[in-house]
Structure formats: structure tokens, C-alpha cells
C-alpha atoms as a PDB file:
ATOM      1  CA  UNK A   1     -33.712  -8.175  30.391  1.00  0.00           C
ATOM      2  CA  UNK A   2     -31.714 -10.777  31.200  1.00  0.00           C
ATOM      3  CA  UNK A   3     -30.123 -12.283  27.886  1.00  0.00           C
ATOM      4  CA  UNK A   4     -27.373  -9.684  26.374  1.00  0.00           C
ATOM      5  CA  UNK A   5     -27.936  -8.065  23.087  1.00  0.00           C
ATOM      6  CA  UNK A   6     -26.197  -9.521  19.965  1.00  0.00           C
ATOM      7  CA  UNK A   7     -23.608  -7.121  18.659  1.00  0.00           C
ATOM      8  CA  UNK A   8     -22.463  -7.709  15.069  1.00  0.00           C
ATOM      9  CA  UNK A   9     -18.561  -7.089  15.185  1.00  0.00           C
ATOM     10  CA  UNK A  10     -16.960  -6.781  11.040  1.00  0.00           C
ATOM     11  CA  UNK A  11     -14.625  -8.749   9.799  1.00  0.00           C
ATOM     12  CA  UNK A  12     -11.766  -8.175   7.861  1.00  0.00           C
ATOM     13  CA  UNK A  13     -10.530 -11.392   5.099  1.00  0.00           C
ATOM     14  CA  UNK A  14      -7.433 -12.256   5.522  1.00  0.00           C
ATOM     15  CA  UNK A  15      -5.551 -14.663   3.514  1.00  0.00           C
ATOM     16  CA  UNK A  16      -3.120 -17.266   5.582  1.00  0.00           C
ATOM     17  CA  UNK A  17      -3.250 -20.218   2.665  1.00  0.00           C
ATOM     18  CA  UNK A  18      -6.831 -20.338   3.020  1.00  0.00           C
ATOM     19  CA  UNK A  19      -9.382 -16.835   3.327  1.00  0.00           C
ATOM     20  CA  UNK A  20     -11.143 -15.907   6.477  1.00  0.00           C
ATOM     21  CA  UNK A  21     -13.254 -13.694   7.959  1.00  0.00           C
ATOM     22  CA  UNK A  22     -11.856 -12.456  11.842  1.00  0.00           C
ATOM     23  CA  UNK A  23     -11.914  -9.785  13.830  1.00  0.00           C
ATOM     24  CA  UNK A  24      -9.351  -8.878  16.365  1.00  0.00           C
ATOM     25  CA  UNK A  25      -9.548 -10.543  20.226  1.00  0.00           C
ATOM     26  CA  UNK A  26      -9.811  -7.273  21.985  1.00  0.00           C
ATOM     27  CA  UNK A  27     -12.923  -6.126  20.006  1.00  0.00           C
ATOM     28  CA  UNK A  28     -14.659  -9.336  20.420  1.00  0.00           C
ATOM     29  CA  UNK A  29     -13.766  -9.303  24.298  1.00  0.00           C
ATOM     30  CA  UNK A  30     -14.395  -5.423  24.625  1.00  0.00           C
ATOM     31  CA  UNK A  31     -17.871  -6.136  23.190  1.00  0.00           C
ATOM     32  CA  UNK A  32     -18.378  -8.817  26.109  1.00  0.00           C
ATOM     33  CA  UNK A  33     -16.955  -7.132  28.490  1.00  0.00           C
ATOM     34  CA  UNK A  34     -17.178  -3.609  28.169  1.00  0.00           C
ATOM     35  CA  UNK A  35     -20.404  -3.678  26.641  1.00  0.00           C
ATOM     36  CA  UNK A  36     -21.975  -6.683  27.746  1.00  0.00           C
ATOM     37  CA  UNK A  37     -23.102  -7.933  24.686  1.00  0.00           C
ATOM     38  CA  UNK A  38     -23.039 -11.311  22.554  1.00  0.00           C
ATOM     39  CA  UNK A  39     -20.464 -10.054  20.403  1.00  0.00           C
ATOM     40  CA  UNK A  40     -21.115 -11.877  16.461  1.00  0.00           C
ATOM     41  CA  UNK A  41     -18.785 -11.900  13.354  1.00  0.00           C
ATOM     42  CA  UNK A  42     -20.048 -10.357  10.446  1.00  0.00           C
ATOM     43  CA  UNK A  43     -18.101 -12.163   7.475  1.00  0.00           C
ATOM     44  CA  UNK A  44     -17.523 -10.051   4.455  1.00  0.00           C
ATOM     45  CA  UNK A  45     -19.595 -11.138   1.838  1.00  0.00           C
ATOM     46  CA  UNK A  46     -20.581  -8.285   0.472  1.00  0.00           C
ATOM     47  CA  UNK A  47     -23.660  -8.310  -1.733  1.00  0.00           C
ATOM     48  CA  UNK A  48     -24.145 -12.086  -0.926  1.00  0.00           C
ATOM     49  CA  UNK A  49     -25.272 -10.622   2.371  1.00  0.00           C
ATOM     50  CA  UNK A  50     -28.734 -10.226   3.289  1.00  0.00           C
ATOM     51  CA  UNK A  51     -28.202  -6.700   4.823  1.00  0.00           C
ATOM     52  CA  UNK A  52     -32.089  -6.002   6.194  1.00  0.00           C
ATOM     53  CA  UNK A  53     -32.500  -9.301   7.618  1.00  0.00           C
ATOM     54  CA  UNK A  54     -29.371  -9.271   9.284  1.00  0.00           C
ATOM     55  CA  UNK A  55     -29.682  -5.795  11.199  1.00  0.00           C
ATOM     56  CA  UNK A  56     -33.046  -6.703  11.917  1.00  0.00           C
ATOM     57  CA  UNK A  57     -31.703 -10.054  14.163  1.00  0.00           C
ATOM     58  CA  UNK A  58     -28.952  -7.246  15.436  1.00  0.00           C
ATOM     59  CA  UNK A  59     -29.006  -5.017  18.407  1.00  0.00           C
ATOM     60  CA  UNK A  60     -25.683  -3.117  18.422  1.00  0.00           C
ATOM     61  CA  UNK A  61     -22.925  -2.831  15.343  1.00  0.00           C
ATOM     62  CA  UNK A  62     -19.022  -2.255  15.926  1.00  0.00           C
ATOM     63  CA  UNK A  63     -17.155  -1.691  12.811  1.00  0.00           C
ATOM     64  CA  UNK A  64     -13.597  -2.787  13.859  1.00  0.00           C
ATOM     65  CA  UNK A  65      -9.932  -1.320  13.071  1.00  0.00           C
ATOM     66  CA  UNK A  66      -7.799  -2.578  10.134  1.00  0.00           C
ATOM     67  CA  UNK A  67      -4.461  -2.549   8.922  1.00  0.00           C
ATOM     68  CA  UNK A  68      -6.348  -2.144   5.264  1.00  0.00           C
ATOM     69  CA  UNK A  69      -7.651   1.173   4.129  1.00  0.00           C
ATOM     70  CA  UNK A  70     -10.994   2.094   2.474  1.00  0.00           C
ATOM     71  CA  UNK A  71     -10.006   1.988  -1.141  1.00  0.00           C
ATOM     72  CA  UNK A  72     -10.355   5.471  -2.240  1.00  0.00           C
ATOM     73  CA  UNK A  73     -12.967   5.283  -5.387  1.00  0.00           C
ATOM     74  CA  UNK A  74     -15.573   4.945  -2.619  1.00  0.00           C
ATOM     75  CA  UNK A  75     -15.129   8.802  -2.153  1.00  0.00           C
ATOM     76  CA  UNK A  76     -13.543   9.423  -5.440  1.00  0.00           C
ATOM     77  CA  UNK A  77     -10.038   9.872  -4.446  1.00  0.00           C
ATOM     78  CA  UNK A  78      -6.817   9.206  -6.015  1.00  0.00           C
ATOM     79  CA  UNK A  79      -5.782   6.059  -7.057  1.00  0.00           C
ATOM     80  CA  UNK A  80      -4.304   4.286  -4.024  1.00  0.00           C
ATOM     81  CA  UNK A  81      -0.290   3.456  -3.980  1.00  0.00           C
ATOM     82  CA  UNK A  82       0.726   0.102  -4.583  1.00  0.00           C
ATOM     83  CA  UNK A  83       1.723  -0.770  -1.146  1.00  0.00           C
ATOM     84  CA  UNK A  84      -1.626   0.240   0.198  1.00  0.00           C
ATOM     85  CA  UNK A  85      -3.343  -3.077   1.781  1.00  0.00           C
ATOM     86  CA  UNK A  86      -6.900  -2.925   0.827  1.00  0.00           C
ATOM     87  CA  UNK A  87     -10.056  -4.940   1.860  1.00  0.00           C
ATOM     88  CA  UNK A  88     -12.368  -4.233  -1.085  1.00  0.00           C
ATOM     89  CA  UNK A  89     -15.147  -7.042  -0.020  1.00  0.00           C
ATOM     90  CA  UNK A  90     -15.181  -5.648   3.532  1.00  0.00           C
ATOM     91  CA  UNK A  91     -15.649  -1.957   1.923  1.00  0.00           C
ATOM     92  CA  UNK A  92     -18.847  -3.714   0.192  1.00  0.00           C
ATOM     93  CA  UNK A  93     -20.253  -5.106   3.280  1.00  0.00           C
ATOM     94  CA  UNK A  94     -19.976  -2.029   6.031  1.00  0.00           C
ATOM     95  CA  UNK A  95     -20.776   0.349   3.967  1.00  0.00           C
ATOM     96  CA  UNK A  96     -23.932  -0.323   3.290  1.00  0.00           C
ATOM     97  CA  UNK A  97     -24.067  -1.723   6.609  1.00  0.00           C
ATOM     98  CA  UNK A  98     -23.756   1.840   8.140  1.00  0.00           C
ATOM     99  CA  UNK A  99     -26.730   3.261   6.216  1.00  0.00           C
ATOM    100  CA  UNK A 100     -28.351   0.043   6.654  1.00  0.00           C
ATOM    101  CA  UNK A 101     -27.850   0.048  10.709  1.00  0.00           C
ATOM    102  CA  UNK A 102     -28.474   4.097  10.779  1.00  0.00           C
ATOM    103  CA  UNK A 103     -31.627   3.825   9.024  1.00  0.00           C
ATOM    104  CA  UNK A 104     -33.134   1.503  11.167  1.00  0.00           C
ATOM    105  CA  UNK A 105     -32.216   2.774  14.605  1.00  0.00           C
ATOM    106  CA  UNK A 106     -29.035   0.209  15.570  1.00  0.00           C
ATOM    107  CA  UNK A 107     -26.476   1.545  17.687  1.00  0.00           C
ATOM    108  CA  UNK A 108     -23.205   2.179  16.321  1.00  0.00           C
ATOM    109  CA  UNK A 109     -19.461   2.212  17.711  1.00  0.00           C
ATOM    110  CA  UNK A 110     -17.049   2.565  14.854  1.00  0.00           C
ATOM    111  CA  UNK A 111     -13.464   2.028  15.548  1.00  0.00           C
ATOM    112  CA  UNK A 112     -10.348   3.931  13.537  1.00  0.00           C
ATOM    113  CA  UNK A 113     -11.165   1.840  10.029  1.00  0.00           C
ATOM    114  CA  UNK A 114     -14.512   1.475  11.661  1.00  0.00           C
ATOM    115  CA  UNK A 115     -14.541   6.024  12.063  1.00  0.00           C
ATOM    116  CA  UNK A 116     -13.644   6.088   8.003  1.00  0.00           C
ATOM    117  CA  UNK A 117     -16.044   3.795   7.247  1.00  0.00           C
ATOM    118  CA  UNK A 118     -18.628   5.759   8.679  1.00  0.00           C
ATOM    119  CA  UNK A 119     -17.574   9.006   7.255  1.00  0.00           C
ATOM    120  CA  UNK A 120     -17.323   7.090   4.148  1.00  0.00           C
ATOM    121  CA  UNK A 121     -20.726   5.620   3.844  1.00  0.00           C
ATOM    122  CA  UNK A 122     -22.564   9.011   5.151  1.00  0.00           C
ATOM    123  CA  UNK A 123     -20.733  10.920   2.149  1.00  0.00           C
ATOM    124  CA  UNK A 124     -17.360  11.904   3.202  1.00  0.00           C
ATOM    125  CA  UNK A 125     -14.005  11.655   2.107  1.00  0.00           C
ATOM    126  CA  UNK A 126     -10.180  10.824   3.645  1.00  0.00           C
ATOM    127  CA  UNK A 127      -6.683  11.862   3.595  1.00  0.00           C
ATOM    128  CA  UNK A 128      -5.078   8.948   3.030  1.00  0.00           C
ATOM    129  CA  UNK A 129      -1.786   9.546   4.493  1.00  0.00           C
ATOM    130  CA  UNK A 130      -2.335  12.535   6.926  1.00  0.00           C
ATOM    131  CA  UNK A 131       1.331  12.322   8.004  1.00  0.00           C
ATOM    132  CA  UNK A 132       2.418  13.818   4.693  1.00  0.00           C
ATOM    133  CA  UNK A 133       0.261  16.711   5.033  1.00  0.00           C
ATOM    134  CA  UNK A 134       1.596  20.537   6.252  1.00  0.00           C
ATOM    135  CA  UNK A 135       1.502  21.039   9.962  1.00  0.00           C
ATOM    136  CA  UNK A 136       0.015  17.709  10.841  1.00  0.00           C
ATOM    137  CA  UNK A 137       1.388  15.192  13.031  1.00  0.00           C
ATOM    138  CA  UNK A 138       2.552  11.602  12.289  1.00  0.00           C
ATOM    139  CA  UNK A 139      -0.117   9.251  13.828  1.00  0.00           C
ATOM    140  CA  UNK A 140       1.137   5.981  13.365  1.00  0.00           C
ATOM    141  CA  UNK A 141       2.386   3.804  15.558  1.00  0.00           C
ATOM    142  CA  UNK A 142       6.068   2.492  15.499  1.00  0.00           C
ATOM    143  CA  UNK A 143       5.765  -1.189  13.981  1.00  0.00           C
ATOM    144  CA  UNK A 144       9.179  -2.598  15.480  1.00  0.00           C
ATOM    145  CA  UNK A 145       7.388  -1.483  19.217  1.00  0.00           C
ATOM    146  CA  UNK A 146       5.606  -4.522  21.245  1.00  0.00           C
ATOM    147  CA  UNK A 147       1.993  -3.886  21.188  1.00  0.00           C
ATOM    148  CA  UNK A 148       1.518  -2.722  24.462  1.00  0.00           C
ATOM    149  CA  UNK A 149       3.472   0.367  23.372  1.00  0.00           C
ATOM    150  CA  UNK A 150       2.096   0.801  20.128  1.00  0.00           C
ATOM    151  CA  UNK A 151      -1.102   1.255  21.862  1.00  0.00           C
ATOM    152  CA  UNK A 152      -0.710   3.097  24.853  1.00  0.00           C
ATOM    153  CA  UNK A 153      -2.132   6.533  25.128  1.00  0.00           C
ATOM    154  CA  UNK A 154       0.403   8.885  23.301  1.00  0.00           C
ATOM    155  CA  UNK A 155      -1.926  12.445  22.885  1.00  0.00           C
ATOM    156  CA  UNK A 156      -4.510  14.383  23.769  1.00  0.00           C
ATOM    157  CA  UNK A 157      -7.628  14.882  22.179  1.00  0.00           C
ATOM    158  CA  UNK A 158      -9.879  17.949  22.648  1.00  0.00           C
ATOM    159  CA  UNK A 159     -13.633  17.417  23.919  1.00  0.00           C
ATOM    160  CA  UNK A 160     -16.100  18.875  21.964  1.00  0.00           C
ATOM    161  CA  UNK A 161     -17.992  21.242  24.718  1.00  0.00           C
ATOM    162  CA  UNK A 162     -21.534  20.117  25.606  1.00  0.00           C
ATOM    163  CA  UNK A 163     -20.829  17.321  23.066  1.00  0.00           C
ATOM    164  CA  UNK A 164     -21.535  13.077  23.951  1.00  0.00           C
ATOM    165  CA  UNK A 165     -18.298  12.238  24.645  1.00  0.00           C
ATOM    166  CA  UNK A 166     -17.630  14.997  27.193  1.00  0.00           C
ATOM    167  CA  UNK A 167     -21.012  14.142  28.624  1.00  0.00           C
ATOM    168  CA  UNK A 168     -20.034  10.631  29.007  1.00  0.00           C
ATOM    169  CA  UNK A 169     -16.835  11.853  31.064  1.00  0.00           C
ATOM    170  CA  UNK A 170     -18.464  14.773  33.349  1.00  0.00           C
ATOM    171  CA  UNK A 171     -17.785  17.467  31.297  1.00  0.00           C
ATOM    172  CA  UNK A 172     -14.145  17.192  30.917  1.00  0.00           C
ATOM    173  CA  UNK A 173     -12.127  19.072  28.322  1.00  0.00           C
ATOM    174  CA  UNK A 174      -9.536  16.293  27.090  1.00  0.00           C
ATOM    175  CA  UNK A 175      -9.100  12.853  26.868  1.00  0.00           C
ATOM    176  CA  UNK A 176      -5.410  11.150  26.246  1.00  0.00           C
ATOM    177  CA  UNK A 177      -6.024   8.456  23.349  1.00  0.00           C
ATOM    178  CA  UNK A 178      -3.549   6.386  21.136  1.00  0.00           C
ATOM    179  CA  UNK A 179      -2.883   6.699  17.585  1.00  0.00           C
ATOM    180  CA  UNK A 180      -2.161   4.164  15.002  1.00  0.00           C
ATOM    181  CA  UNK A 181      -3.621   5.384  11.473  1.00  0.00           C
ATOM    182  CA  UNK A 182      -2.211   6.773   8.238  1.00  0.00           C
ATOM    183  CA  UNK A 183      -5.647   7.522   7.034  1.00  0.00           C
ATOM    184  CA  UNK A 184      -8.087  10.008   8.759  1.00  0.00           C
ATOM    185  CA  UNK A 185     -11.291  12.396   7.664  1.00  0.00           C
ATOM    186  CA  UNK A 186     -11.003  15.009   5.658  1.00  0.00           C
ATOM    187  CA  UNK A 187     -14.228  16.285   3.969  1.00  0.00           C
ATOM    188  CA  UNK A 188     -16.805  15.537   6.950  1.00  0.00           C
ATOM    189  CA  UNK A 189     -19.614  13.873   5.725  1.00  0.00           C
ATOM    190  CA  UNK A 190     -23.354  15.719   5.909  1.00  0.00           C
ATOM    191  CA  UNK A 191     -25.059  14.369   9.341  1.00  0.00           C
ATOM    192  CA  UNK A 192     -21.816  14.192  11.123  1.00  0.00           C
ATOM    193  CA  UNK A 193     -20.675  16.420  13.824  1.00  0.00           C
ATOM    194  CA  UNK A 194     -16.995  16.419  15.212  1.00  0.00           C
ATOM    195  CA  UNK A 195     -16.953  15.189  18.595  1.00  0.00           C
ATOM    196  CA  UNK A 196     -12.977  15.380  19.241  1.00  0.00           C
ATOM    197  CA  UNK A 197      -9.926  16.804  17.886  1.00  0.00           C
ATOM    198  CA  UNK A 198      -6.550  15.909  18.162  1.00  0.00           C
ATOM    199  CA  UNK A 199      -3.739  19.414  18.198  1.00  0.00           C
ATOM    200  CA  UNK A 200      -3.363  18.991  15.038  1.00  0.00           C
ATOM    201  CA  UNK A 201      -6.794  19.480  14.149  1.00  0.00           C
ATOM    202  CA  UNK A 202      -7.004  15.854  12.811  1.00  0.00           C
ATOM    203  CA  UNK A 203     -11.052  14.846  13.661  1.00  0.00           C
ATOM    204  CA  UNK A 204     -10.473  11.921  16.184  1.00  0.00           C
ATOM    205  CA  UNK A 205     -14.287  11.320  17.111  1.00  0.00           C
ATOM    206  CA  UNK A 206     -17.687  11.859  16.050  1.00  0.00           C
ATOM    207  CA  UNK A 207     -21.412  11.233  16.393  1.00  0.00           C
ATOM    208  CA  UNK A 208     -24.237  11.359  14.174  1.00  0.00           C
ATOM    209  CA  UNK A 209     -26.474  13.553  14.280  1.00  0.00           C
ATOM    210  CA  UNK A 210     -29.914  12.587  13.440  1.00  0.00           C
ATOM    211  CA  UNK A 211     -29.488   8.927  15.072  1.00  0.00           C
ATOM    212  CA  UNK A 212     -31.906   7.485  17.319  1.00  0.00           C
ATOM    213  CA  UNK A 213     -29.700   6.003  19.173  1.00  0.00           C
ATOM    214  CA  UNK A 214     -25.717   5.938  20.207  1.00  0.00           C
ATOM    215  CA  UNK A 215     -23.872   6.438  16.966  1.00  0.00           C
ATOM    216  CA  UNK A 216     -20.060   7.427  17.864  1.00  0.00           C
ATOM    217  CA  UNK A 217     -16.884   7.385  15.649  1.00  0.00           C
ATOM    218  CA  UNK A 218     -13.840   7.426  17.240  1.00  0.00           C
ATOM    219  CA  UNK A 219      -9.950   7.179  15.753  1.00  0.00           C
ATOM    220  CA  UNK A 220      -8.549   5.316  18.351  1.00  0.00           C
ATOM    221  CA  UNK A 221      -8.672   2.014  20.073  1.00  0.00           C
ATOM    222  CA  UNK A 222     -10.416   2.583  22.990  1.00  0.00           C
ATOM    223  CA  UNK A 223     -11.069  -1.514  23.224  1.00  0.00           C
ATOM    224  CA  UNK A 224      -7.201  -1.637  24.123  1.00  0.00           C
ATOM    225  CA  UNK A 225      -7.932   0.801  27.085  1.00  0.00           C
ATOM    226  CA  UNK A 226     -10.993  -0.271  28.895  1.00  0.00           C
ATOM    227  CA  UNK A 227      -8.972  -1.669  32.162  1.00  0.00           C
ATOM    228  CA  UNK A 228      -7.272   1.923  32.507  1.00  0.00           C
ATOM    229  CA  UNK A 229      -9.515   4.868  30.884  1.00  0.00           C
ATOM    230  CA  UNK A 230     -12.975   6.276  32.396  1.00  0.00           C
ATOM    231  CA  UNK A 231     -13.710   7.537  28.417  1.00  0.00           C
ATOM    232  CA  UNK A 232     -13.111   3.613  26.985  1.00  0.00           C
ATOM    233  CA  UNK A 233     -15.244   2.129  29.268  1.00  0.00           C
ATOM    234  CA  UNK A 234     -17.957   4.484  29.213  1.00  0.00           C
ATOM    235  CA  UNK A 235     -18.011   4.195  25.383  1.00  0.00           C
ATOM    236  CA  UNK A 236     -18.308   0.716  25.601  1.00  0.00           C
ATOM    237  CA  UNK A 237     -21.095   1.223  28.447  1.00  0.00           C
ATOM    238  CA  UNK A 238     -23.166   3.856  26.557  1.00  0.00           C
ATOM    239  CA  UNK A 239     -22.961   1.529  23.364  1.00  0.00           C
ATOM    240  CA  UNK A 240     -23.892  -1.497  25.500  1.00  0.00           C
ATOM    241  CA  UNK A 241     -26.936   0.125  27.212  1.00  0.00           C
ATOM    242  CA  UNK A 242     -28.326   1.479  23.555  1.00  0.00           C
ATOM    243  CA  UNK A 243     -28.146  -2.012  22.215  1.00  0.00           C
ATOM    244  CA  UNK A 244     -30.022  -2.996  25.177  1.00  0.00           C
ATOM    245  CA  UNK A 245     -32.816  -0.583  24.581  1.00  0.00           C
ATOM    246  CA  UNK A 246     -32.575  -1.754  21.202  1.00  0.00           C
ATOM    247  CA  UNK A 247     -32.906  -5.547  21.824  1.00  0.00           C
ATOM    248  CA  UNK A 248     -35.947  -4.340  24.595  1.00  0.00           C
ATOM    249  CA  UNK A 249     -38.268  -3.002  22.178  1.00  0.00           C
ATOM    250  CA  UNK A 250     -36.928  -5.943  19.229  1.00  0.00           C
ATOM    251  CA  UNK A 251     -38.236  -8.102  21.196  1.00  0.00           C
ATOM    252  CA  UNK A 252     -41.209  -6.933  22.350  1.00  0.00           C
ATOM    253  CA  UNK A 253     -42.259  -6.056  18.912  1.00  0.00           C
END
């Protein structure tokens, strides 16, 4: 086939005088690149979004990373603190996007936010500030650091054995990924299986498991490491090749 598949990227609003709906330049270009797709912007418009039609012109769906967090009464938690950036009409939009995509076959990559999100929708909940919790580690990123630090690879993940990610790198045992998140799962959601853990025991990927196609949740930014790590780019492969299979039989239906 030779026209790429369309892969719906989210979008975060941001306010800079006016609102807008963007996404970050390395998920748009890992989405090109590393996946080969026709990566597309999905604004956040919440109900005002016509969910069905729009995954059924789709053939792939990355949910993006943040610097807003999933506000908590999606999975009944405590009130968030006042600090907390939130993102309430992008919460609207990928949430039902997940069940939305999941229901009718799309592939799915879902990226730190993205990972929540998907725990989220499937009936999960999240620490939100993991850092503060006994015997686990502090996973965010130093914000004075250029961003080349901030995300280079900083720990190792474990492999689940015989699981897709190890698959996708031979079998291996560990992966080194970066970290940048306050937030992370902590009830796993039904239809979810853990894919990799960091030493803490902080779940840093996952798949689902009654997809029909790829359907991967992973903590870190493996769109910042496609040039350097075998994992990253075949993430972004295996992703790409699903959404090709997808747009295949779209279009032949």
C-alpha cells in the first residue's frame, strides 16, 4: 500500500493569549518517521467531537505526554492540589477516545499522559505524586536541566518475560528508559496486563489484552529516543505496521 496510514496524534489546549490545540514536535515527527504514518492533530473538543466518525477515517491513535495531569474525579480520587495543571477538555476527548479506538480495532501507542489515560479510560486509577510514596523513587525530571538531559535514559525497566515488548527486542530482560512523571498507575485497570516495571515496582508499560491489534502503554518518551534505542524504534515500527494493516482492510472495505 503505498499511501501511509493517518495517525490521530491528541492535543493538549494551551493558552498563550489565544487557546490552541498542539501536540509536541517529536510526537508528530516520531509518528512520520518512526512509524511512517500521516501523523493528524486531534483538537480537544470534547463532546463537540464526532468520536465514531472520526476513528472510523483513522488508522493508528497516539495519545501524547503532558505537563497536565488527568484530573482525578475521572477515577474518583482526591481532590487535586492547587498547583496541579490540568487539561479537563483533553480528559473529555481521549478518554472516550480509548474505548472508542479499542472497540473498533485501532492501534494504540499511549505515551506517559497518554499510559494514564489509558489506564484511566479502561477503569483504573493513579498515584498522583508517586515520589511521595514509601520506597518509591522520584521520577521526575530536573526542570532547570536542558532537555536533552531531562530526557536521556536515566533507569532500567524490567521486561515482562514472553511479554510484547520483550518480543519486540529478542527476548531481552531490560530496557534503559527516561523518566519525567509525578503521576503513574496504581490500581491497574481490568484488560490490562503489565508489560514493564521500573525497580521500584512503578508499572512503566503495558498492553491490552483483548485488542485486535497493537495496543501498548508505555511511561516514557520513547519518541525522544528513536535515533539511539532498538526498543523506541521498534515501538514506533510495530505501531506503524498495525496501522497499516488497519488502513489495508479500511480501505478495502
Amino acid at each position: 500500500m503505498s499511501t501511509p496510514p493517518l495517525i490521530g496524534v491528541s492535543a493538549c489546549v494551551i493558552t498563550q493569549r489565544h487557546e490552541y490545540h498542539a501536540a509536541a514536535d517529536q510526537y508528530v515527527r516520531a509518528v512520520s518517521v518512526g512509524a511512517g504514518g500521516i501523523p493528524v492533530i486531534l483538537p480537544s473538543l470534547g463532546d463537540a467531537l464526532e468520536i465514531d466518525a472520526l476513528i472510523a477515517r483513522l488508522d493508528g491513535l497516539m495519545l501524547t505526554g503532558s505537563p497536565s495531569n488527568v484530573e482525578p474525579g475521572r477515577y474518583g480520587g482526591p481532590a487535586p492540589r492547587p498547583d496541579t495543571l490540568l487539561d479537563r477538555r483533553r480528559d473529555s476527548t481521549t478518554l472516550p477516545l480509548v474505548t472508542g479506538a479499542l472497540e473498533a480495532g485501532l492501534p494504540v501507542l499511549a505515551i506517559c499522559r497518554g499510559h494514564q489515560e489509558l489506564n484511566v479510560a479502561l477503569g483504573g486509577t493513579l498515584h498522583q505524586h508517586v515520589h511521595e510514596l514509601p520506597g518509591r523513587a522520584d521520577h521526575r525530571a530536573p526542570a532547570d536541566k536542558p532537555m536533552a538531559e531531562r530526557y536521556a535514559p536515566i533507569h532500567d525497566v524490567t521486561l515482562t518475560a514472553s511479554g510484547q515488548l520483550a518480543a519486540l527486542v529478542d527476548g531481552a530482560s531490560r530496557a534503559r528508559v527516561n523518566s519525567l512523571h509525578s503521576q503513574a498507575i496504581d490500581r491497574l485497570a481490568p484488560g490490562l496486563a503489565i508489560e514493564a516495571v521500573a525497580p521500584d515496582g512503578t508499572i512503566e508499560a503495558v498492553r491490552v489484552t483483548g485488542a485486535r491489534r497493537f495496543a501498548i502503554g508505555v511511561q516514557w518518551h520513547p519518541e525522544w529516543m528513536i535515533a539511539t534505542d532498538a526498543l523506541a524504534r521498534s515501538l514506533f515500527h510495530g505501531f506503524g505496521e498495525a496501522a497499516r494493516d488497519r488502513a489495508r482492510r479500511r480501505v478495502a472495505a
